[in-house]
C-alpha atoms as a PDB file:
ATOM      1  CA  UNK A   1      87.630 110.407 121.601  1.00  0.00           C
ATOM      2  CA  UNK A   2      91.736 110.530 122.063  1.00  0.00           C
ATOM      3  CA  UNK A   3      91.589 106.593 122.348  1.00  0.00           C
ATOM      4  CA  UNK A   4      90.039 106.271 119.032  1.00  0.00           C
ATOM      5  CA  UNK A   5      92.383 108.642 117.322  1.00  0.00           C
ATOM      6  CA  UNK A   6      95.058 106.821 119.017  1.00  0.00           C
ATOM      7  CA  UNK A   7      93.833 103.454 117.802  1.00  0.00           C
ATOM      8  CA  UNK A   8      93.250 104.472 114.515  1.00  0.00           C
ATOM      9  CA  UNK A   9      96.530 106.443 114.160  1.00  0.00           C
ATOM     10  CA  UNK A  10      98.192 102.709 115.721  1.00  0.00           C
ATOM     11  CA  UNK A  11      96.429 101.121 113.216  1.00  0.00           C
ATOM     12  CA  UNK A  12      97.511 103.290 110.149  1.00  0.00           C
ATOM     13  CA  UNK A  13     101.066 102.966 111.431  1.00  0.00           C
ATOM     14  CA  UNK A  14     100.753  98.892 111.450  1.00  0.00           C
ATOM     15  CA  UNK A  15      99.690  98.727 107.473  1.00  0.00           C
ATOM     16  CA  UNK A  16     102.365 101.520 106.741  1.00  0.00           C
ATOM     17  CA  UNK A  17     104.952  98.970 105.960  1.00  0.00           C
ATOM     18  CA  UNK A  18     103.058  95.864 104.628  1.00  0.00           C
ATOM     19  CA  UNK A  19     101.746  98.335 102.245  1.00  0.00           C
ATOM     20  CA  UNK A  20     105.086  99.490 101.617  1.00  0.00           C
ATOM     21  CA  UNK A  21     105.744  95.875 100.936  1.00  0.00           C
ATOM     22  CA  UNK A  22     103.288  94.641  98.954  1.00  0.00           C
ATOM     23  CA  UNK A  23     103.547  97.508  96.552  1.00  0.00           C
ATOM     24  CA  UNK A  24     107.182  97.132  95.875  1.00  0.00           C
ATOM     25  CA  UNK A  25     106.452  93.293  95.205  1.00  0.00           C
ATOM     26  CA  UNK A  26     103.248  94.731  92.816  1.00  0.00           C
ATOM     27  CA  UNK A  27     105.407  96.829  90.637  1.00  0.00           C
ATOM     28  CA  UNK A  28     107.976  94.057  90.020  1.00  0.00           C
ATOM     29  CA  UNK A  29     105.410  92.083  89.047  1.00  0.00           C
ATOM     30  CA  UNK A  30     103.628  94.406  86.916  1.00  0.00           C
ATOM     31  CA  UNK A  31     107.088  95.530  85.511  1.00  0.00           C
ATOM     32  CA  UNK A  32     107.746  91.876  84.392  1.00  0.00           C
ATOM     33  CA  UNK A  33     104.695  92.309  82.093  1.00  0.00           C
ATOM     34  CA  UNK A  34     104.865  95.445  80.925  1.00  0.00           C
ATOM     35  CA  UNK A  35     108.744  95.020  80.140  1.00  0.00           C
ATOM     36  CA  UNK A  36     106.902  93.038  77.356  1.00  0.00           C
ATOM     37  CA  UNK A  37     104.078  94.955  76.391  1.00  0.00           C
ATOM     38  CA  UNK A  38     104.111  98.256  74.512  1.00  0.00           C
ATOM     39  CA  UNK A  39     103.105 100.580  77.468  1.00  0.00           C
ATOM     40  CA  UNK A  40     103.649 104.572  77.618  1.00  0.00           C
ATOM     41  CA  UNK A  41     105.275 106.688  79.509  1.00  0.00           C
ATOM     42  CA  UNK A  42     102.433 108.188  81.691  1.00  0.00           C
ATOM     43  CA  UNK A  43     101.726 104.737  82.800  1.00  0.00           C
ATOM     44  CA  UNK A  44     105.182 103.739  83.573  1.00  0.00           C
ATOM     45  CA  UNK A  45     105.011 107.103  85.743  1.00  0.00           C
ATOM     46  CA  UNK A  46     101.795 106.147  86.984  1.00  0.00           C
ATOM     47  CA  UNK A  47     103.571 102.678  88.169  1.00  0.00           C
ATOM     48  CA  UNK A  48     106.188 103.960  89.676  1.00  0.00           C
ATOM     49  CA  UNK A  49     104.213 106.828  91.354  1.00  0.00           C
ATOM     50  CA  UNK A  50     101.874 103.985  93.097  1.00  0.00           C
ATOM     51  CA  UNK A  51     104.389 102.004  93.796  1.00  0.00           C
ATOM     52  CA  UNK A  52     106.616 104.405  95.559  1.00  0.00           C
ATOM     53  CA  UNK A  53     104.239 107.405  96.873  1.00  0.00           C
ATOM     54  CA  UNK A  54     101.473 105.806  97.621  1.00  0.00           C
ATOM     55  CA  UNK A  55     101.993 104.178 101.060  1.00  0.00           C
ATOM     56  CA  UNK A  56     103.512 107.248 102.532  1.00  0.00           C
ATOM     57  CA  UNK A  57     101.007 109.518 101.509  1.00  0.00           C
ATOM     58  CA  UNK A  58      98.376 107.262 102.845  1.00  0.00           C
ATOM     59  CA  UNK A  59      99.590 106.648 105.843  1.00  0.00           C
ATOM     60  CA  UNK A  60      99.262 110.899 106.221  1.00  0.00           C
ATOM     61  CA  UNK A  61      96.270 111.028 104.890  1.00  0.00           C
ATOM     62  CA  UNK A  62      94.804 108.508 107.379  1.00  0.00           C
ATOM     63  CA  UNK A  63      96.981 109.819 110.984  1.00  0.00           C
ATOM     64  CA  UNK A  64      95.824 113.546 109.758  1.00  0.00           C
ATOM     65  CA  UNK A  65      92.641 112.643 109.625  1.00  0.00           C
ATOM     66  CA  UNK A  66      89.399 113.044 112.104  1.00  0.00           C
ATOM     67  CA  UNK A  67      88.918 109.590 112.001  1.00  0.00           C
ATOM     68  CA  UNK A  68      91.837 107.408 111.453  1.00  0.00           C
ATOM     69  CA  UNK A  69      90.436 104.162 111.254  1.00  0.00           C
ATOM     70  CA  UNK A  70      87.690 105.110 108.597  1.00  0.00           C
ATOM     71  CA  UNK A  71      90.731 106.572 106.375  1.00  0.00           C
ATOM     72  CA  UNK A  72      92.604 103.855 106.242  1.00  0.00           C
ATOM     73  CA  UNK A  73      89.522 101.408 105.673  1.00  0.00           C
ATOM     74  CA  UNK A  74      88.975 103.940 102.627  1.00  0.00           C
ATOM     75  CA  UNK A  75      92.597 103.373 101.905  1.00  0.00           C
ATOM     76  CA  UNK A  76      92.475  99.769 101.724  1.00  0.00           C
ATOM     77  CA  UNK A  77      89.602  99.964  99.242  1.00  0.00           C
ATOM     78  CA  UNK A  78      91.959 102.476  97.228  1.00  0.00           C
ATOM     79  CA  UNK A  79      94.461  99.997  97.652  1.00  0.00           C
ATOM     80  CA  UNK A  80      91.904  97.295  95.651  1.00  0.00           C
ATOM     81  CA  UNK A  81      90.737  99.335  92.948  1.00  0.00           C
ATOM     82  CA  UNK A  82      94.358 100.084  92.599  1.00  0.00           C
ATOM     83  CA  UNK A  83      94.967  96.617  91.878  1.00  0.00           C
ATOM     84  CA  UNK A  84      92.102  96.069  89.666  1.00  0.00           C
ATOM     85  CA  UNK A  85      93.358  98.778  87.556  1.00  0.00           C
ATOM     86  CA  UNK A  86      97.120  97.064  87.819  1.00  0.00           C
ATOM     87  CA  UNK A  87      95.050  94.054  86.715  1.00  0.00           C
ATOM     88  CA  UNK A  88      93.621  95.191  83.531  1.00  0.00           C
ATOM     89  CA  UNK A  89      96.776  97.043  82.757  1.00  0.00           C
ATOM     90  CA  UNK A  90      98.154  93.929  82.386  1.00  0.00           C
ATOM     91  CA  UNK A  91      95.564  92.533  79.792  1.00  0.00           C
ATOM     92  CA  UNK A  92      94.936  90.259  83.118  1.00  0.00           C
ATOM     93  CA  UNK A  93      98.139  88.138  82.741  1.00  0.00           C
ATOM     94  CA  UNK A  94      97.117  85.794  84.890  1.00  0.00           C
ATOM     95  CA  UNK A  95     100.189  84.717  87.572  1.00  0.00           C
ATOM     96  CA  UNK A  96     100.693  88.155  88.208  1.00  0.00           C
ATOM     97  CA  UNK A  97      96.882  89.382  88.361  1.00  0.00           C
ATOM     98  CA  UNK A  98      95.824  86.988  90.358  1.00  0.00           C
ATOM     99  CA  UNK A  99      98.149  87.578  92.928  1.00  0.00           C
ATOM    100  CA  UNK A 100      97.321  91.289  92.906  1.00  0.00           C
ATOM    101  CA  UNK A 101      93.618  90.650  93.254  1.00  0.00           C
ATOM    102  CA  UNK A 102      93.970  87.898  95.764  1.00  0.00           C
ATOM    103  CA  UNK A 103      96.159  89.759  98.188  1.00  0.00           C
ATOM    104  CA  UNK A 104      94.438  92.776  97.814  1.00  0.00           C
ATOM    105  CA  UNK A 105      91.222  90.778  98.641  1.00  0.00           C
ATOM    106  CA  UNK A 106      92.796  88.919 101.620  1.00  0.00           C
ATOM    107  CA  UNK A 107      93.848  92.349 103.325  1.00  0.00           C
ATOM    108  CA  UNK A 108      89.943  93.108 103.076  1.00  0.00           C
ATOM    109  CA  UNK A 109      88.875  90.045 104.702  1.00  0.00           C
ATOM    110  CA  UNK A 110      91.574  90.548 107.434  1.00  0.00           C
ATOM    111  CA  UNK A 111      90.476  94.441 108.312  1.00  0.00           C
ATOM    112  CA  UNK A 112      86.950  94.276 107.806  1.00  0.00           C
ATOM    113  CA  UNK A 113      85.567  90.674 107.788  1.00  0.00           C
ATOM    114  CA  UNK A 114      83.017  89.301 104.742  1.00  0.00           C
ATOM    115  CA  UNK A 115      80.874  92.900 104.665  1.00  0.00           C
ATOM    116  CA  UNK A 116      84.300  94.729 103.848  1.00  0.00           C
ATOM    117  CA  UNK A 117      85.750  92.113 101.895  1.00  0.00           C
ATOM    118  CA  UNK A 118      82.741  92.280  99.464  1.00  0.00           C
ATOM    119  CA  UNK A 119      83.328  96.022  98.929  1.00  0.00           C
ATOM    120  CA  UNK A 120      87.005  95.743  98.180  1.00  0.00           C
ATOM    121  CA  UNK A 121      85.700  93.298  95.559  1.00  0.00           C
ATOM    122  CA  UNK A 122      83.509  95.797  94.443  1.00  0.00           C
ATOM    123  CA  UNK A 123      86.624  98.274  94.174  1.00  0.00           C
ATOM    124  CA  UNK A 124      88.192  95.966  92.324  1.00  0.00           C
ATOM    125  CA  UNK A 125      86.012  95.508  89.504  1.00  0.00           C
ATOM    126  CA  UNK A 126      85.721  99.196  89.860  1.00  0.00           C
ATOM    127  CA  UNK A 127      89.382  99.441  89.141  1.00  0.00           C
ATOM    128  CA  UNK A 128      88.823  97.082  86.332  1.00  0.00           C
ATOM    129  CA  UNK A 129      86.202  98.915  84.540  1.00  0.00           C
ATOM    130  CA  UNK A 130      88.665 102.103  84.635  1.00  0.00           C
ATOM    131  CA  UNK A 131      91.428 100.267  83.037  1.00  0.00           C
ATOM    132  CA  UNK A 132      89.711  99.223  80.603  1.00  0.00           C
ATOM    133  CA  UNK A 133      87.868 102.154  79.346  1.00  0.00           C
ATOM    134  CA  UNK A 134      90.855 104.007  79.530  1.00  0.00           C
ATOM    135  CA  UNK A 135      94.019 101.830  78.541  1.00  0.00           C
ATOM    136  CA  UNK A 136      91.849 100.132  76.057  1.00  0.00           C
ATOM    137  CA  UNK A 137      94.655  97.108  76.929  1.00  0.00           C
ATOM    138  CA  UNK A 138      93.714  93.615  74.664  1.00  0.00           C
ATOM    139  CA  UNK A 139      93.131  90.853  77.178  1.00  0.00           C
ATOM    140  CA  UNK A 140      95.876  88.149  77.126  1.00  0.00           C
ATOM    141  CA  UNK A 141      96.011  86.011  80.087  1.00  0.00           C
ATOM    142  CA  UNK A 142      98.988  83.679  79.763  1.00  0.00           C
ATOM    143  CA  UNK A 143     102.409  84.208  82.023  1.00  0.00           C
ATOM    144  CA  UNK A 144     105.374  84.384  80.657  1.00  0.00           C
ATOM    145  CA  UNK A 145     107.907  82.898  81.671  1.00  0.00           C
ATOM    146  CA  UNK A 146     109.521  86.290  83.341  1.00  0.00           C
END
C-alpha cells in the first residue's frame, strides 16, 4: 500500500506545475475575450480564482488523499469540465475554445488512454451545459483579433 500512495502522491506532484501552466495560459486567453464582452464581477472572480487557486489546492486535495492517483484522475476531469464551462463563457470564441477543449482533452488521453479520454469529453460537455444554463452567454464564435 505505501508504494501506491507514493506513486500517486509522485504523480500529483508531476501535473502540479503543467497545471499551473496551462491555467495561467487559460486565463489570458479567456481574459482576451472577456476584455470584450460585458462579463460581471463574480465571474471575473471566478476566473481569477481558477486560474490561480486551483492547481494548488488540487494538488492537496489529491497527496491528502487515500488514494492519490484516483484524486487526481478526478482532478483532471475537474480540470475538463472546467474548461467546458471556460468554453461557453466565452460564447465559444473559437481560437481560444478550442484550445481549451483540445488541451484539456489531450491531458485525458495522456493519463488515462481512450476509456478516460471519453469521460473527460463527457466532463466537458458537462461543463458546457452549466455555462450555459447559468451565464445564459449568446454564442459568437469568431476570434478577434486580440
Amino acid at each position: 500500500m505505501p508504494d501506491v500512495l507514493a506513486r500517486g502522491r509522485s504523480f500529483a506532484r508531476r501535473l502540479w506545475l503543467p497545471r499551473a501552466v496551462g491555467l495561467v495560459l487559460s486565463v489570458i486567453c479567456i481574459l482576451s475575450v472577456q476584455v470584450t464582452q460585458h462579463v460581471s464581477a463574480w465571474l471575473w472572480l471566478l476566473l481569477l480564482a481558477n486560474g490561480l487557486l486551483w492547481s494548488p489546492l488540487a494538488y492537496l486535495w489529491a497527496i491528502r488523499s487515500k488514494d492519490p492517483y484516483r484524486a487526481e484522475m478526478r482532478n483532471l476531469l475537474l480540470d475538463c469540465g472546467s474548461a467546458g464551462f471556460w468554453a461557453a463563457s466565452m460564447g465559444f470564441n473559437l481560437l481560444p475554445s478550442v484550445t481549451l477543449l483540445a488541451m484539456t482533452a489531450l491531458n485525458m488521453l495522456g493519463a488515462g488512454g481512450v476509456r478516460f479520454w471519453r469521460r473527460g469529453v463527457l466532463a466537458q460537455l458537462a461543463g458546457i451545459l452549466v455555462g450555459l444554463v447559468v451565464l445564459r452567454h449568446p454564442v459568437a464564435t469568431e476570434t478577434t483579433t486580440l
